[in-house]
C-alpha atoms as a PDB file:
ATOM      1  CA  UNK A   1     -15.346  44.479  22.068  1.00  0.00           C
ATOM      2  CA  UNK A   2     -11.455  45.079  22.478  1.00  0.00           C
ATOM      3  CA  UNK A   3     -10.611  41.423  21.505  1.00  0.00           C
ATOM      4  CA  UNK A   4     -12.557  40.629  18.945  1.00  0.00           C
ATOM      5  CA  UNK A   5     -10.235  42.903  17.115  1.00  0.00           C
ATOM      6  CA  UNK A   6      -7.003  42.066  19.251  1.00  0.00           C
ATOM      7  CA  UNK A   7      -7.260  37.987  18.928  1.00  0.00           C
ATOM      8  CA  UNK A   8      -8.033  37.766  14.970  1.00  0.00           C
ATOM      9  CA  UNK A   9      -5.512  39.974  14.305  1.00  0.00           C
ATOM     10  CA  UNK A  10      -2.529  38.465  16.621  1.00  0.00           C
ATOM     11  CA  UNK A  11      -3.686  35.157  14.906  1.00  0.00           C
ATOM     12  CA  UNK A  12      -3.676  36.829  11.259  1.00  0.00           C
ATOM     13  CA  UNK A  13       0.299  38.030  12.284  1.00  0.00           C
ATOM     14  CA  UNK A  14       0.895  34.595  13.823  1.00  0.00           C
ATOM     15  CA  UNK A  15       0.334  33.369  10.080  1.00  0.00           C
ATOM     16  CA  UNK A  16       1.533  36.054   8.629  1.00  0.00           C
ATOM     17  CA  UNK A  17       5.125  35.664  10.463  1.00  0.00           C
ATOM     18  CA  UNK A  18       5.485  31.918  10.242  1.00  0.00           C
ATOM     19  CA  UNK A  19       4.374  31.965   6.549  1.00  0.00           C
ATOM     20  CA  UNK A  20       5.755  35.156   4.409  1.00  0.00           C
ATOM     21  CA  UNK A  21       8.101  36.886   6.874  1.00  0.00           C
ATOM     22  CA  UNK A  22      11.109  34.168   6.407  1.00  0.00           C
ATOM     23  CA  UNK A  23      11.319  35.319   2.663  1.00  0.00           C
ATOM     24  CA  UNK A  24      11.842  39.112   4.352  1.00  0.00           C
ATOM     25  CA  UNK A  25      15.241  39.514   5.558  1.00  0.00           C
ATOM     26  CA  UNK A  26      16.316  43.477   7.537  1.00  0.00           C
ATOM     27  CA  UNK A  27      19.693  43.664   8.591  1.00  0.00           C
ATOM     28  CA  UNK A  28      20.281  40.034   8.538  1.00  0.00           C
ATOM     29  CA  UNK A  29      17.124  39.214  10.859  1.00  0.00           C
ATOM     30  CA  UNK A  30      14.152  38.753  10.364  1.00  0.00           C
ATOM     31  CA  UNK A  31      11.182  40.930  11.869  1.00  0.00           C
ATOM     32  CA  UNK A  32       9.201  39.591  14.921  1.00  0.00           C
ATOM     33  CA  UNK A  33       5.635  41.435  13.638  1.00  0.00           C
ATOM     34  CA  UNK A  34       3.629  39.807  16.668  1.00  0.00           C
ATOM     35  CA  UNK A  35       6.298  41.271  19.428  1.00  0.00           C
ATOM     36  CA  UNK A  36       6.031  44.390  17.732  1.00  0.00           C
ATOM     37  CA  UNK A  37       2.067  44.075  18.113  1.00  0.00           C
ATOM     38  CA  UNK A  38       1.732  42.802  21.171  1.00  0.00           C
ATOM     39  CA  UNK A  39       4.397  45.935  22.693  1.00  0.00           C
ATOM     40  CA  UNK A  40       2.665  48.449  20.772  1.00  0.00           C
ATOM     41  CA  UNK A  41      -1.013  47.319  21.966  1.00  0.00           C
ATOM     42  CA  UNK A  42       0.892  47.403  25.678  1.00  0.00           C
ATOM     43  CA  UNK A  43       1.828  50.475  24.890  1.00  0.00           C
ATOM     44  CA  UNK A  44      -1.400  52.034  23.616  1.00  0.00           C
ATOM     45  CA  UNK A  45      -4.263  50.110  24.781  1.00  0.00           C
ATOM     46  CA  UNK A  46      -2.771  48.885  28.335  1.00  0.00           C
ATOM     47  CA  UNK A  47      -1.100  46.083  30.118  1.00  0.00           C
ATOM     48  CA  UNK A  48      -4.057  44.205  30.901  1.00  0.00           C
ATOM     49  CA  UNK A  49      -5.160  43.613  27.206  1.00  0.00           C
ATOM     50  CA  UNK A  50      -2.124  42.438  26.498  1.00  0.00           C
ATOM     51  CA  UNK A  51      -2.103  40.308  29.348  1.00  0.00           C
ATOM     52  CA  UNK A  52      -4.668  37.963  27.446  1.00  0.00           C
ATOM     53  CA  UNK A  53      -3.294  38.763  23.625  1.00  0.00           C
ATOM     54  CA  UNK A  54       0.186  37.454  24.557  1.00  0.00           C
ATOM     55  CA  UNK A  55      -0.793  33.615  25.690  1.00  0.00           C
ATOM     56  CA  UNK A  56      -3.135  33.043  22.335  1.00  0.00           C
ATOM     57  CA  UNK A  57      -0.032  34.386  20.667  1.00  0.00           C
ATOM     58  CA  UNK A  58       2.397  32.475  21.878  1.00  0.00           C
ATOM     59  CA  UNK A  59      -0.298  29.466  21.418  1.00  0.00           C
ATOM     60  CA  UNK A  60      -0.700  30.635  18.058  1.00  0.00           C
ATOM     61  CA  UNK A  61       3.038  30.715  17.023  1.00  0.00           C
ATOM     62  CA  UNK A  62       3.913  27.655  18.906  1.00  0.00           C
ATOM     63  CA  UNK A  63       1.110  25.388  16.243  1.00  0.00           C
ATOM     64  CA  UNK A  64       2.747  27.025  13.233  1.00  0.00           C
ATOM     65  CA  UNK A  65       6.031  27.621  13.812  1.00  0.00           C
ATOM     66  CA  UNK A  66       8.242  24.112  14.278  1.00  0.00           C
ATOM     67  CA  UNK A  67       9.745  25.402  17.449  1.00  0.00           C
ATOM     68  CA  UNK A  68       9.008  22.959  20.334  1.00  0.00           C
ATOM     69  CA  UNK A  69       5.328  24.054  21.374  1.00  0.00           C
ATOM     70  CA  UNK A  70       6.076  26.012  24.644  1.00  0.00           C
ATOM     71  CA  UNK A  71       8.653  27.687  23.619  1.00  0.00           C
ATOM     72  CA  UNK A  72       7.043  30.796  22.330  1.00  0.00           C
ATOM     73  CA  UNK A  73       5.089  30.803  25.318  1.00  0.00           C
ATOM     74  CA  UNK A  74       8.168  31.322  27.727  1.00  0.00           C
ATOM     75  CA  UNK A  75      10.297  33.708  25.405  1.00  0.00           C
ATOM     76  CA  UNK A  76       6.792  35.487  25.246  1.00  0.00           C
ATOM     77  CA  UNK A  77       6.243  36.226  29.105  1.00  0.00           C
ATOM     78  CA  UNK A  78       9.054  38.511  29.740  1.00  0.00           C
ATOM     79  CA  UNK A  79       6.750  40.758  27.713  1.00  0.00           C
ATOM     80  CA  UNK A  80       4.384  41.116  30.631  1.00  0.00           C
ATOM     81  CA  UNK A  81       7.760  42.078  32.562  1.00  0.00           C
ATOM     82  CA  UNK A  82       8.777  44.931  30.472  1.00  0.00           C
ATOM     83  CA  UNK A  83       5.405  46.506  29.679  1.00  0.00           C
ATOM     84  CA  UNK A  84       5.408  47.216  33.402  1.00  0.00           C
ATOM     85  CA  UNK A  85       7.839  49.958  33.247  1.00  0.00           C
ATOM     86  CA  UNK A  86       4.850  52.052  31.866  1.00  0.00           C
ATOM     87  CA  UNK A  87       3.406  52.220  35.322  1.00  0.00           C
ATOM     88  CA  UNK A  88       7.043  53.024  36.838  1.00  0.00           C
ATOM     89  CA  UNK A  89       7.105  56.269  34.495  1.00  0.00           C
ATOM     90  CA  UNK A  90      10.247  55.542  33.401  1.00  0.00           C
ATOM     91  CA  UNK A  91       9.425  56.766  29.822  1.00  0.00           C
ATOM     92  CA  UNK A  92       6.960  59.592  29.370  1.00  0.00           C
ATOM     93  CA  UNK A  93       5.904  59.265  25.960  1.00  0.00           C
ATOM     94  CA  UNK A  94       4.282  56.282  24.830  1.00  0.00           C
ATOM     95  CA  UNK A  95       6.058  56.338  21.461  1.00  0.00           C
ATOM     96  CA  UNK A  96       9.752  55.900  22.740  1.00  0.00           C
ATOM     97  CA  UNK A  97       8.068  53.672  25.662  1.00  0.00           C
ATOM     98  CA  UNK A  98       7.060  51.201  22.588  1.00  0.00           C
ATOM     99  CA  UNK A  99      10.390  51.610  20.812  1.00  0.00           C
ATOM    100  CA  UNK A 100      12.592  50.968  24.381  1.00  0.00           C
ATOM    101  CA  UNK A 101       9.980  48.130  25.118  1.00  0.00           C
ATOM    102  CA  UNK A 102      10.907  46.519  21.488  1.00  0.00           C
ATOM    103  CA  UNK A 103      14.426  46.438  22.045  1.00  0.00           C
ATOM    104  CA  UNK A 104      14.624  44.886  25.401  1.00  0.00           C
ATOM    105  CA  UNK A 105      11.903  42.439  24.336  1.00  0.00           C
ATOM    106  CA  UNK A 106      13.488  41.093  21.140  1.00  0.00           C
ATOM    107  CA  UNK A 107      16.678  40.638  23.063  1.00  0.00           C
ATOM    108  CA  UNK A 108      14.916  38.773  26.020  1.00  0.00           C
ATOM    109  CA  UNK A 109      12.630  37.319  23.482  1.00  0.00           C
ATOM    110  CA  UNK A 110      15.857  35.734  21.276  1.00  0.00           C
ATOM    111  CA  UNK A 111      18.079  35.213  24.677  1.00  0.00           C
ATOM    112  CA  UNK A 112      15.596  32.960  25.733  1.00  0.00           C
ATOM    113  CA  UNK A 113      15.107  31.043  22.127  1.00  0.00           C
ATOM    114  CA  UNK A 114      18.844  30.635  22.572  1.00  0.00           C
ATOM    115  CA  UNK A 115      18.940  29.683  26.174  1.00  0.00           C
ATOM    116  CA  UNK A 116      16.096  26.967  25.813  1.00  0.00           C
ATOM    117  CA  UNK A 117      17.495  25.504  22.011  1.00  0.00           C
ATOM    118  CA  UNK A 118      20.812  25.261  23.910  1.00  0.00           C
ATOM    119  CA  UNK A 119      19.023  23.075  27.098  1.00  0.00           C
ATOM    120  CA  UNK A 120      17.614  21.237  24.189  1.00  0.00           C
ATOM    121  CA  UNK A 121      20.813  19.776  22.889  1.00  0.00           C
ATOM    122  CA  UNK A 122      21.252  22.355  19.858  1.00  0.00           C
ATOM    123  CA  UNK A 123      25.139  22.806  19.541  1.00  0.00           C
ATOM    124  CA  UNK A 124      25.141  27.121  19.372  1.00  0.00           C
ATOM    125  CA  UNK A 125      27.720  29.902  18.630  1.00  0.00           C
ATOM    126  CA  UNK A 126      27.103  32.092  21.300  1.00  0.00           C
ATOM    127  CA  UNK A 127      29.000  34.959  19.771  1.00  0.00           C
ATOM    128  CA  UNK A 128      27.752  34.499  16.419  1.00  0.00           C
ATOM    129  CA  UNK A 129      24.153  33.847  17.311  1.00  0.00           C
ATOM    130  CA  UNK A 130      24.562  37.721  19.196  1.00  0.00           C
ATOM    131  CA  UNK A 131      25.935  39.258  16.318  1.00  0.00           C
ATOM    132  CA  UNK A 132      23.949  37.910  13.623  1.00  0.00           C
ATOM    133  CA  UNK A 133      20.676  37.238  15.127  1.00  0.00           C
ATOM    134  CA  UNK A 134      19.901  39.061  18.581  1.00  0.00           C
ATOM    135  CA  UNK A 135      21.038  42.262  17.542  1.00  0.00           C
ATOM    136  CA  UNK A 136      19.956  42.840  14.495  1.00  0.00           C
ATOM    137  CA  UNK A 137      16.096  41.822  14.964  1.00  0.00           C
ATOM    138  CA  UNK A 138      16.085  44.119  17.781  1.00  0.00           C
ATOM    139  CA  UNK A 139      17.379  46.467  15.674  1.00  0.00           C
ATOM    140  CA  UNK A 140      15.055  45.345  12.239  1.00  0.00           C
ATOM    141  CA  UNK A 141      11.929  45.247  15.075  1.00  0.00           C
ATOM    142  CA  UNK A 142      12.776  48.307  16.488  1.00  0.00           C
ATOM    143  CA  UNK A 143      12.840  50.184  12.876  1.00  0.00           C
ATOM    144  CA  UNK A 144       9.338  48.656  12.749  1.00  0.00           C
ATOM    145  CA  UNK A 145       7.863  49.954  15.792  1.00  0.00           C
ATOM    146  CA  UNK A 146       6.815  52.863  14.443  1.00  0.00           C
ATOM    147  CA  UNK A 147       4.434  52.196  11.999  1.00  0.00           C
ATOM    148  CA  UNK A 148       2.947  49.240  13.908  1.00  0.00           C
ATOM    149  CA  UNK A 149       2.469  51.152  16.887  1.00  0.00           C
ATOM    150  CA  UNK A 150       0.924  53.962  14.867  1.00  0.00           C
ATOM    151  CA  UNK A 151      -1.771  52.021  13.327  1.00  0.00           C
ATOM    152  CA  UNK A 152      -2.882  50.419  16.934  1.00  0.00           C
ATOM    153  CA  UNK A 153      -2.477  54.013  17.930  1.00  0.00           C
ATOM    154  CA  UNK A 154      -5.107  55.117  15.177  1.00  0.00           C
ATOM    155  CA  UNK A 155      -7.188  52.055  15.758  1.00  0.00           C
ATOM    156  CA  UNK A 156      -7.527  52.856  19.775  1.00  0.00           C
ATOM    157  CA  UNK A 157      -8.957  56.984  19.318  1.00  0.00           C
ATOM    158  CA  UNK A 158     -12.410  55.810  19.427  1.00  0.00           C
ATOM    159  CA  UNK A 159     -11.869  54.280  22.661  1.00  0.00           C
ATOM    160  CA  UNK A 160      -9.655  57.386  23.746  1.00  0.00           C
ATOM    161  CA  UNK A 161     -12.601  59.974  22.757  1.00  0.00           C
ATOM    162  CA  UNK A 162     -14.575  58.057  25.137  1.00  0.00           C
ATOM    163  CA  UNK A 163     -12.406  58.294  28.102  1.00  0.00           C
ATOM    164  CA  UNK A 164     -11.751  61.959  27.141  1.00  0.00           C
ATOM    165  CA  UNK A 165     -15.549  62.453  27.969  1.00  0.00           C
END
């Protein structure tokens, strides 16, 4: 039952991203919605569903966007990485877990975009790619976390009454 919501909706924010988000600028960057999703269903609903939301993702990105096709895939799986600092107890509430989480995965996320367009043969400023790009989506995704991860919060108390019984 837990992915026939999850994979629909990934897909839907896939679309979404590639399609209407490019005309949506926050600080310069523009928002990552299905690294926000996939940290804040981490986050709420557990590592392991996530496990099998972030490949159809990253397969999902990789056919819309015009990236090279495995390249969402790979600045995708340091997601499986971070989400694992949950278990450490690092972070106690799951709220600041998700907005921590955010940060460092929108910077690995766009370090690796860089890293791999760079082994492709893209000429890149370095510098200017830092300041203009990797920090402010992590900062535009990180204003974002919020609401997304409230809504998979509210979506997920059905399944929390349950284990509360």
């Amino acid at each position: 039952m837990r992915y026939y919501i999850g994979v629909p909706l990934v897909i839907f924010l896939a679309l979404v991203q590639t399609a209407s988000l490019p005309l949506f600028s926050l600080f310069g960057a523009h928002p990552n919605l299905v690294l926000i999703f996939l940290v804040s269903w981490a986050t709420v609903r557990g590592e392991t569903e996530a496990m099998v939301l972030i490949p159809v993702a990253a397969v999902a990105l990789g056919l819309l966007d015009s990236q090279p096709l495995g390249l969402h895939l790979l600045a995708l799986a340091p997601l499986a990485l971070l989400s694992g600092g949950r278990q450490a107890g690092f972070i106690q509430a799951d709220y600041l877990m998700a907005l921590a989480l955010v940060f460092a995965a929108t910077l690995a996320y766009e370090g690796i975009f860089l890293v791999i367009l760079r082994l492709t043969g893209e000429s890149l400023n370095w510098w200017g790619n830092l300041s203009q790009v990797v920090i402010p989506a992590a900062i535009a995704n990180t204003l974002l976390t919020l609401p997304v991860y409230w809504l998979v919060w509210l979506g997920s108390a059905d399944r929390r009454r349950r284990e509360a019984l």
